[in-house]
N, C-alpha and C. Protein backbone atom coordinates (compact mmCIF):
# COMPACT_ATOMS: atom_id res chain seq x y z
N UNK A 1 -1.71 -22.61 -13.25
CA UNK A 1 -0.42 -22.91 -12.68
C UNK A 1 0.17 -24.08 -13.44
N UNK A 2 1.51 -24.22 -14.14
CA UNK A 2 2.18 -24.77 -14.46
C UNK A 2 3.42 -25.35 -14.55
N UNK A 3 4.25 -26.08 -14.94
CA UNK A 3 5.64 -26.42 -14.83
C UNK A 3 6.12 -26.58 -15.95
N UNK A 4 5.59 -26.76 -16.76
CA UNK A 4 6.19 -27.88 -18.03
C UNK A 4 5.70 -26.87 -19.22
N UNK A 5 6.21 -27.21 -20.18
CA UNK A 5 6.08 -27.08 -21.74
C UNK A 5 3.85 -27.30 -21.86
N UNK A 6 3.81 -28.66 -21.15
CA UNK A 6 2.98 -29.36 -21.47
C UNK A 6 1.66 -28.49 -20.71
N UNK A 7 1.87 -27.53 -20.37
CA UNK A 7 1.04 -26.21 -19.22
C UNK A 7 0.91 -25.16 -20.16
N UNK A 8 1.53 -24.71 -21.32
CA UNK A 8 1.41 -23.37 -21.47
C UNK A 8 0.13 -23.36 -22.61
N UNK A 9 -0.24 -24.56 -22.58
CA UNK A 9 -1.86 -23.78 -23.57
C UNK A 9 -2.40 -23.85 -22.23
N UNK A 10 -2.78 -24.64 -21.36
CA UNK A 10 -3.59 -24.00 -20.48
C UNK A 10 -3.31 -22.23 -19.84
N UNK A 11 -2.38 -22.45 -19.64
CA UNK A 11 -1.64 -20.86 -18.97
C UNK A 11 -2.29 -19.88 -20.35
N UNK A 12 -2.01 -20.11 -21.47
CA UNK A 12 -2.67 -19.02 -22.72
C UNK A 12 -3.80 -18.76 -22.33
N UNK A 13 -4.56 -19.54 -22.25
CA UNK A 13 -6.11 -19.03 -22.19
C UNK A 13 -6.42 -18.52 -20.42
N UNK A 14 -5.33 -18.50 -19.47
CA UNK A 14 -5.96 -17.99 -18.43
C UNK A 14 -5.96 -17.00 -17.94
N UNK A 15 -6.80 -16.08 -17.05
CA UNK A 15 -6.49 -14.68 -16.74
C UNK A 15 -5.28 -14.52 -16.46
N UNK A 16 -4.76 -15.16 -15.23
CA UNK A 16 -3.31 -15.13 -14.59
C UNK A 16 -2.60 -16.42 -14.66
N UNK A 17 -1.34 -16.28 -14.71
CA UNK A 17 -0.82 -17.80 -15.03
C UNK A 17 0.02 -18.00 -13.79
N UNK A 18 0.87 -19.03 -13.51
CA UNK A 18 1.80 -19.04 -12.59
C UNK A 18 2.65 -20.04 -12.73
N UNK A 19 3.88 -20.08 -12.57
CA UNK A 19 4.86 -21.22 -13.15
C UNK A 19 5.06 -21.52 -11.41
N UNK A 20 5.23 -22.56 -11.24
CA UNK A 20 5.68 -23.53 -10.22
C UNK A 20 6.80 -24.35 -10.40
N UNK A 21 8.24 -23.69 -9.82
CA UNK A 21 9.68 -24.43 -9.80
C UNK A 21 9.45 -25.17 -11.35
N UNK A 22 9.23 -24.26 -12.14
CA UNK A 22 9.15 -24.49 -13.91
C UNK A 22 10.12 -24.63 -14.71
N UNK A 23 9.56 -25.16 -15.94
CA UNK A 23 10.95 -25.00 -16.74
C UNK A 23 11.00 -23.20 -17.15
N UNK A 24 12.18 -23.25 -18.18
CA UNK A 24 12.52 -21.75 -18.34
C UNK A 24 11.58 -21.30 -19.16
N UNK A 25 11.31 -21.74 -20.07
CA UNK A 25 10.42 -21.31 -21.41
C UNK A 25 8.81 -21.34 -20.21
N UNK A 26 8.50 -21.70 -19.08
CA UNK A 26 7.36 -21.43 -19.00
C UNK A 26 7.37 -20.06 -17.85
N UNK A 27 8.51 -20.19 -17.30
CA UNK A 27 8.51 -19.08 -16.59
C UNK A 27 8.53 -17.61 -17.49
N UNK A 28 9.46 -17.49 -18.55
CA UNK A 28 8.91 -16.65 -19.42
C UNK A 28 7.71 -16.24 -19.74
N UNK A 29 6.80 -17.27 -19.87
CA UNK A 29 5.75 -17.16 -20.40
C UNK A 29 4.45 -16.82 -19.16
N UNK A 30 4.75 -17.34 -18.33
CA UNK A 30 3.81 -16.72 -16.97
C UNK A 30 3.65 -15.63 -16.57
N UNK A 31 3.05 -15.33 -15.86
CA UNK A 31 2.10 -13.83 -15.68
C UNK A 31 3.39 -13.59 -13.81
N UNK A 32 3.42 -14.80 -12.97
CA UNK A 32 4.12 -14.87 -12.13
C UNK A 32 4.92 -16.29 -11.65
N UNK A 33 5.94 -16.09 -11.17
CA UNK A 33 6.75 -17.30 -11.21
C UNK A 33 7.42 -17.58 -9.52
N UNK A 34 6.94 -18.56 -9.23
CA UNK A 34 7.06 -19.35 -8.09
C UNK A 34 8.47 -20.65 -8.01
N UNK A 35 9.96 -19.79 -7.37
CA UNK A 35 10.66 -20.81 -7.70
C UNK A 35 11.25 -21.32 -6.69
N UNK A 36 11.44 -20.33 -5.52
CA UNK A 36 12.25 -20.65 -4.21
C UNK A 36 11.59 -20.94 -3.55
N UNK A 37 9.72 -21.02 -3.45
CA UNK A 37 9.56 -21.29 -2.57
C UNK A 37 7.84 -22.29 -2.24
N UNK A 38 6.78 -21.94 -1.55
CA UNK A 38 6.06 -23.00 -1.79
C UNK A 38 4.95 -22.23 -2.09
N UNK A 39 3.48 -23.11 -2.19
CA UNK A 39 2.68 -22.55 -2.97
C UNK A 39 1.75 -21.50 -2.30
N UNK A 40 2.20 -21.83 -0.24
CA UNK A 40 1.94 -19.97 0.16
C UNK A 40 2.10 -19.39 -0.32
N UNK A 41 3.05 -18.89 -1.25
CA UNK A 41 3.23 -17.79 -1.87
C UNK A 41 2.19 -16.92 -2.90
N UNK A 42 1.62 -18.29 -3.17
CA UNK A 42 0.26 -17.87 -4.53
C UNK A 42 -0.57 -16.86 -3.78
N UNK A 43 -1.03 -16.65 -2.35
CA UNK A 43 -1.17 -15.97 -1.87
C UNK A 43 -1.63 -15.04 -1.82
N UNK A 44 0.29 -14.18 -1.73
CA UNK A 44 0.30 -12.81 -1.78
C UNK A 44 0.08 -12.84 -3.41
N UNK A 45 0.33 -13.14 -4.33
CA UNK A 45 0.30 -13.11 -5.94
C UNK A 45 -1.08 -12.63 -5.89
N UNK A 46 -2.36 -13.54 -6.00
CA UNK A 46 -3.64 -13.80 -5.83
C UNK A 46 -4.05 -12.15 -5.34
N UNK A 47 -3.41 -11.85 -4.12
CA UNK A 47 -4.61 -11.28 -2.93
C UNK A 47 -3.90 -9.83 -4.14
């Protein structure tokens, strides 16, 4: 899970990624993107 620029080598090497109220270039780059709301949401993503 990431936000920043400074997240996406971790996010590379992980099975699933997830951007959290991110910048744009990482939401691109995530597997799923979390923007409206909170991190319940990882959740349903996860399950």
């Amino acid at each position: 899970m990431g936000d920043g620029a400074n997240d996406l080598a971790m996010m590379s090497v992980a099975v699933r990624s997830v951007a959290f109220h991110a910048k744009p270039v990482v939401r691109a780059q995530a597997d799923a993107a979390l923007t409206y709301t909170g991190l319940d949401r990882l959740l349903n993503i996860l399950a």
